[in-house]
Protein backbone atom coordinates (compact mmCIF):
# COMPACT_ATOMS: atom_id res chain seq x y z
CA UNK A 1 -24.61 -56.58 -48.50
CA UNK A 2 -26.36 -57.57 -51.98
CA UNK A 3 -26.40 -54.83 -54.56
CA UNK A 4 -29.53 -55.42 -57.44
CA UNK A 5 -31.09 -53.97 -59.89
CA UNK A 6 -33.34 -53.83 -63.02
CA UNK A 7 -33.32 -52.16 -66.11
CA UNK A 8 -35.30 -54.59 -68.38
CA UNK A 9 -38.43 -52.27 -68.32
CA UNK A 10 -38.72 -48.42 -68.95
CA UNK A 11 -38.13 -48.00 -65.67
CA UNK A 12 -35.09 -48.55 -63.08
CA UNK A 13 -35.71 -50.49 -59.85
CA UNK A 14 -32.53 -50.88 -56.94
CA UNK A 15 -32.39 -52.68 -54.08
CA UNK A 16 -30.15 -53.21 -50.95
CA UNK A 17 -30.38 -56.81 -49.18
CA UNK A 18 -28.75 -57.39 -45.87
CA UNK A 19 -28.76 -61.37 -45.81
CA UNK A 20 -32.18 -61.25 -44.26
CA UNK A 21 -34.36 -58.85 -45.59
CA UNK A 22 -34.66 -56.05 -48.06
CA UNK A 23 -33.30 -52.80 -46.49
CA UNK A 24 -33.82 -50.46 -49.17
CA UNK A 25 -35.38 -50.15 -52.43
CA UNK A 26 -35.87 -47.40 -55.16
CA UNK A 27 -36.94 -46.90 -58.49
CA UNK A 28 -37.13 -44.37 -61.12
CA UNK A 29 -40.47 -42.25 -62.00
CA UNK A 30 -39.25 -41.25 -65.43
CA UNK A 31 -38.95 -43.84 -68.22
CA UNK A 32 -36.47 -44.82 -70.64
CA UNK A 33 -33.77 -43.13 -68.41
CA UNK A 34 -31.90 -46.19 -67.36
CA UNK A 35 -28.17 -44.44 -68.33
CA UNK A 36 -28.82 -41.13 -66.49
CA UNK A 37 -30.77 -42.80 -63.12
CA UNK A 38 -29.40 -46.19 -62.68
CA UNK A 39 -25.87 -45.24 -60.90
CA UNK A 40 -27.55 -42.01 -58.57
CA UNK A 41 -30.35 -44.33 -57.52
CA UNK A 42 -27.50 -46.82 -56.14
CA UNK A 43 -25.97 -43.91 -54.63
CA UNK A 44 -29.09 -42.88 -52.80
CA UNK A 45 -29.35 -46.67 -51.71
CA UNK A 46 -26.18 -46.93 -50.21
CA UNK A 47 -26.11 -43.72 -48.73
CA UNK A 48 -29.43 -44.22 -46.87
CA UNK A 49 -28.27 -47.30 -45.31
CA UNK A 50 -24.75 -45.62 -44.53
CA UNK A 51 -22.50 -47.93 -46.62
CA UNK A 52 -19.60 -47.49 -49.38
CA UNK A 53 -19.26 -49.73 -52.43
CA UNK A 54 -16.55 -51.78 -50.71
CA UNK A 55 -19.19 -53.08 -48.25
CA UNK A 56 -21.27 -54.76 -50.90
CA UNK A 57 -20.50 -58.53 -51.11
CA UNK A 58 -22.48 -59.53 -54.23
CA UNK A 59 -24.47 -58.14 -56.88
CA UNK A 60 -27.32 -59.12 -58.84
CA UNK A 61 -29.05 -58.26 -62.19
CA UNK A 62 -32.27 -58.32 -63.91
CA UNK A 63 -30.78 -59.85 -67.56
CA UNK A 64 -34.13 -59.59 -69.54
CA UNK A 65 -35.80 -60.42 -71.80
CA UNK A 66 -35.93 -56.67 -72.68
CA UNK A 67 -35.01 -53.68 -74.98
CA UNK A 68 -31.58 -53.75 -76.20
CA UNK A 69 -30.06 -50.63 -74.46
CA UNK A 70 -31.94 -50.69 -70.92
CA UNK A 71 -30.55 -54.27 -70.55
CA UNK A 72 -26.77 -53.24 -71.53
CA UNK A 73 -26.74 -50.44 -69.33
CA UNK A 74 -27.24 -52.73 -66.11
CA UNK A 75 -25.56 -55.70 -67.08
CA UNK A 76 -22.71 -53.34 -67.99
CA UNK A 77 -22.95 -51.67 -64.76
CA UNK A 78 -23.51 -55.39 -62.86
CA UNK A 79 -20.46 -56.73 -64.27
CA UNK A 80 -18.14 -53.25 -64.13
CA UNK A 81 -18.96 -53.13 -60.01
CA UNK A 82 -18.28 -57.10 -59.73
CA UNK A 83 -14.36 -56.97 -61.58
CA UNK A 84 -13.97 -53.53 -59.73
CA UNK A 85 -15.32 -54.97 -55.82
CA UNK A 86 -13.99 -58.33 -57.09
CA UNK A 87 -17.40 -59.48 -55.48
CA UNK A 88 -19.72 -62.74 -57.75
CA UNK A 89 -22.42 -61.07 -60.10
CA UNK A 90 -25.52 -63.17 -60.19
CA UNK A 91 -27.91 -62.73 -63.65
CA UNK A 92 -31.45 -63.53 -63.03
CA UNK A 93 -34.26 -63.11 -65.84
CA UNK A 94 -36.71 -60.52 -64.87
CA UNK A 95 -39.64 -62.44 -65.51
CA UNK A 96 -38.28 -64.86 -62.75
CA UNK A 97 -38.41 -61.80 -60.25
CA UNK A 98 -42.19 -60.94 -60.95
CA UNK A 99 -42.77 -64.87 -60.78
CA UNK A 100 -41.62 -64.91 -57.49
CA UNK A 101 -43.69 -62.08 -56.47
CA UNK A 102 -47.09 -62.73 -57.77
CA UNK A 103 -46.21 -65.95 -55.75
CA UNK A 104 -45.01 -64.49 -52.51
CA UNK A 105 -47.58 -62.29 -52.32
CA UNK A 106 -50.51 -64.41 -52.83
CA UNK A 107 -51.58 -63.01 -56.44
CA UNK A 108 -51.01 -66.18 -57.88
CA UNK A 109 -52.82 -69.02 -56.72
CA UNK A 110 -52.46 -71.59 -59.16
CA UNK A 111 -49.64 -72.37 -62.21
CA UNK A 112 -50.15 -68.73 -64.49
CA UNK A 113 -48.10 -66.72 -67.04
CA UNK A 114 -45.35 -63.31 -66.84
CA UNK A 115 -46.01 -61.13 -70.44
CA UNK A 116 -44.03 -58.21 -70.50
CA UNK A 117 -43.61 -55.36 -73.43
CA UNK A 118 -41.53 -56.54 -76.14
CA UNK A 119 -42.17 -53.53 -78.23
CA UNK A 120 -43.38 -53.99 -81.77
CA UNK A 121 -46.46 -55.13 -80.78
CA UNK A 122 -45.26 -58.19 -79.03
CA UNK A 123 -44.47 -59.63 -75.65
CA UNK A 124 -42.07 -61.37 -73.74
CA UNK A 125 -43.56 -64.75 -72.03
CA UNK A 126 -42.92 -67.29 -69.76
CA UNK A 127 -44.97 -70.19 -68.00
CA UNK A 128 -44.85 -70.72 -63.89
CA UNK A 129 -46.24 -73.61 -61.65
CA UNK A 130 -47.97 -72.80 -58.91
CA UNK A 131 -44.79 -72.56 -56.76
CA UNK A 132 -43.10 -70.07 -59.63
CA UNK A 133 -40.53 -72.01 -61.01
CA UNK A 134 -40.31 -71.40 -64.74
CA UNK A 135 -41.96 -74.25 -66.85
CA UNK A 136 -41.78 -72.96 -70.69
CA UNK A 137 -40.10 -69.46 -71.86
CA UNK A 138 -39.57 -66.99 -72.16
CA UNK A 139 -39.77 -66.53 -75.90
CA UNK A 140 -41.01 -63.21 -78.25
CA UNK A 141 -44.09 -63.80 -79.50
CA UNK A 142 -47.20 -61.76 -80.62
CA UNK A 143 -50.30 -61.65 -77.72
CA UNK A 144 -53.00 -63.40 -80.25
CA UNK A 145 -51.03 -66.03 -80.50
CA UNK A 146 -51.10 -66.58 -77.12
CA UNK A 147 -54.21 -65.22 -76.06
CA UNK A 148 -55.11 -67.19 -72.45
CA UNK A 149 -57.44 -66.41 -69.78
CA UNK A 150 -55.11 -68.11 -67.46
CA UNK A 151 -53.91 -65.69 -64.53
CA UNK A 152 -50.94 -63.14 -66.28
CA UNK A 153 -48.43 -60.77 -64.45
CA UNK A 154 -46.08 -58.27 -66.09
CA UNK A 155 -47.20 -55.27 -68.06
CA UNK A 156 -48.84 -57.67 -70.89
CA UNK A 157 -52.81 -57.93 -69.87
CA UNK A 158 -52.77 -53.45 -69.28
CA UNK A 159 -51.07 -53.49 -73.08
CA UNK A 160 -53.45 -56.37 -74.45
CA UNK A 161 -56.21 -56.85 -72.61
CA UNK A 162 -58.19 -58.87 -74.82
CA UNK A 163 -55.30 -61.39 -75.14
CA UNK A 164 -54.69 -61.28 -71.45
CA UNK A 165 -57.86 -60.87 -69.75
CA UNK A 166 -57.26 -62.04 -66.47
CA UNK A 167 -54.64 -59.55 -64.83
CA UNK A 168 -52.52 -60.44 -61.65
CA UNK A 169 -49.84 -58.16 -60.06
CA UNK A 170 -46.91 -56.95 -60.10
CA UNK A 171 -46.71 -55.17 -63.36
CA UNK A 172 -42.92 -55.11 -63.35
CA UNK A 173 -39.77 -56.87 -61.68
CA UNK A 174 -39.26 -55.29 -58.32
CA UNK A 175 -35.05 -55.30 -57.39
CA UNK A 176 -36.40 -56.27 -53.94
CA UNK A 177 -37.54 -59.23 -55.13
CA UNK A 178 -34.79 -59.79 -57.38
CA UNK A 179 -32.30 -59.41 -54.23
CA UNK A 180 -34.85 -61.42 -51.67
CA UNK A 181 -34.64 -64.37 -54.52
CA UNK A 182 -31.07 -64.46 -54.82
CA UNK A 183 -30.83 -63.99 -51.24
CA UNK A 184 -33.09 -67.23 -50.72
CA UNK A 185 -31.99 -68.92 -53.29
CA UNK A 186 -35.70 -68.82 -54.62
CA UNK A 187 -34.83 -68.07 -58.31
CA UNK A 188 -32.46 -69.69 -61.01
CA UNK A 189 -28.91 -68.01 -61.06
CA UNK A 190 -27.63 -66.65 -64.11
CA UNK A 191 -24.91 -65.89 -66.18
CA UNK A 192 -24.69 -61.67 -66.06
CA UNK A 193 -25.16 -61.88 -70.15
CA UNK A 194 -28.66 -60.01 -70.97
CA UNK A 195 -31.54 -62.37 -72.56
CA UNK A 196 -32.27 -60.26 -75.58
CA UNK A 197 -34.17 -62.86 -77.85
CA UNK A 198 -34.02 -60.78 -80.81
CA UNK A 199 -31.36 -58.79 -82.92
CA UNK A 200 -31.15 -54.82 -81.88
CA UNK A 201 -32.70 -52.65 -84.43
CA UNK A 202 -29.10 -50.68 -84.37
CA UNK A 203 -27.33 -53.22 -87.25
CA UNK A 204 -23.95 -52.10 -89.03
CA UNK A 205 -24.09 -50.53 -92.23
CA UNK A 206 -22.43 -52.05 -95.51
CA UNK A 207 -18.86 -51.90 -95.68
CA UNK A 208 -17.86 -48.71 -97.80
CA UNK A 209 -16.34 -49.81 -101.34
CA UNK A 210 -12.65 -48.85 -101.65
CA UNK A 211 -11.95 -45.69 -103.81
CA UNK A 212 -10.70 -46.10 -107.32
């Protein structure tokens, strides 16, 4: 059984895959909660489907781009459960997994973009063919610099509309699709180490000067 998850967004998304399809799949309603929701939403998973953590064979994490702390506490988590369950951990960017999607689903009929909230006015971004394989990206840029009316997924086009005027779904990664990729072998494997692209805002003060 294939453990994943997301925390690259405000909000946390889990999933349960069985080899063949997704079994189970939750997410969080409250944002910026990844610390407090991540580990009872696996819970819930795993009880719903009546399994313990030994059962799970692999797991497999959303690794950004995103903020600083939603993206530790998963890939912490990913990598914790993998040494514990001695089971592989599998990184996978997040934009990948809404790629895949807008794909899958039909929302993207031709090669389009994934722009998701970078904070600070800027977005995370990434180019797909038509079959969503990853051409350029992603990189941290501002919207107007990239302003497109080529099709866009990802939370970008609701934040900057004028940039991004030509909206496709989803809006975020789903951990379904995350585990259904893996499972597939539909999106790029990773190393579990979270894309961050930027410094945190959280840097270490100067060291104090000795006392005389």
């Amino acid at each position: 059984m294939l453990l994943a998850f997301d925390t690259a967004t405000p909000l946390v998304s889990v999933a349960l895959h069985d080899g063949d399809r997704v079994v189970v799949e939750h997410s969080s309603d409250v944002p910026m909660k990844h610390g407090e929701h991540l580990a009872p939403l696996i819970a819930r998973a795993m009880a719903e489907v009546g399994i313990v953590r030994q059962d799970l064979t692999a797991i497999a994490v959303g690794v950004g781009p995103g903020p600083f702390t939603g993206l530790r506490v998963g890939v912490v988590t990913a990598r914790t459960l993998g040494f514990v369950l001695d089971v592989p951990v599998y990184g996978v960017c997040s934009l990948d997994a809404i790629a895949l999607e807008a794909v899958e689903t039909g929302a993207a009929s031709g090669s389009f973009l994934v722009a998701t909230d970078a904070r600070r006015k800027e977005v995370y971004l990434a180019s797909y063919d038509v079959d969503g394989r990853r051409l350029e990206g992603p990189v941290v840029t501002k919207p107007a610099d990239v302003a497109t009316d080529t099709p866009v997924a990802g939370a970008g086009p609701g934040l900057y509309p004028d940039a991004f005027p030509t909206a496709i779904t989803p809006t975020r990664p789903s951990a379904g699709w995350l585990a259904a990729g893996v499972g597939a072998e539909l999106v790029e494997l990773l190393d579990p180490e979270p894309l961050y692209l930027r410094r945190p805002d959280a840097v270490a003060g100067a060291p104090r000067k000795p006392v005389s």
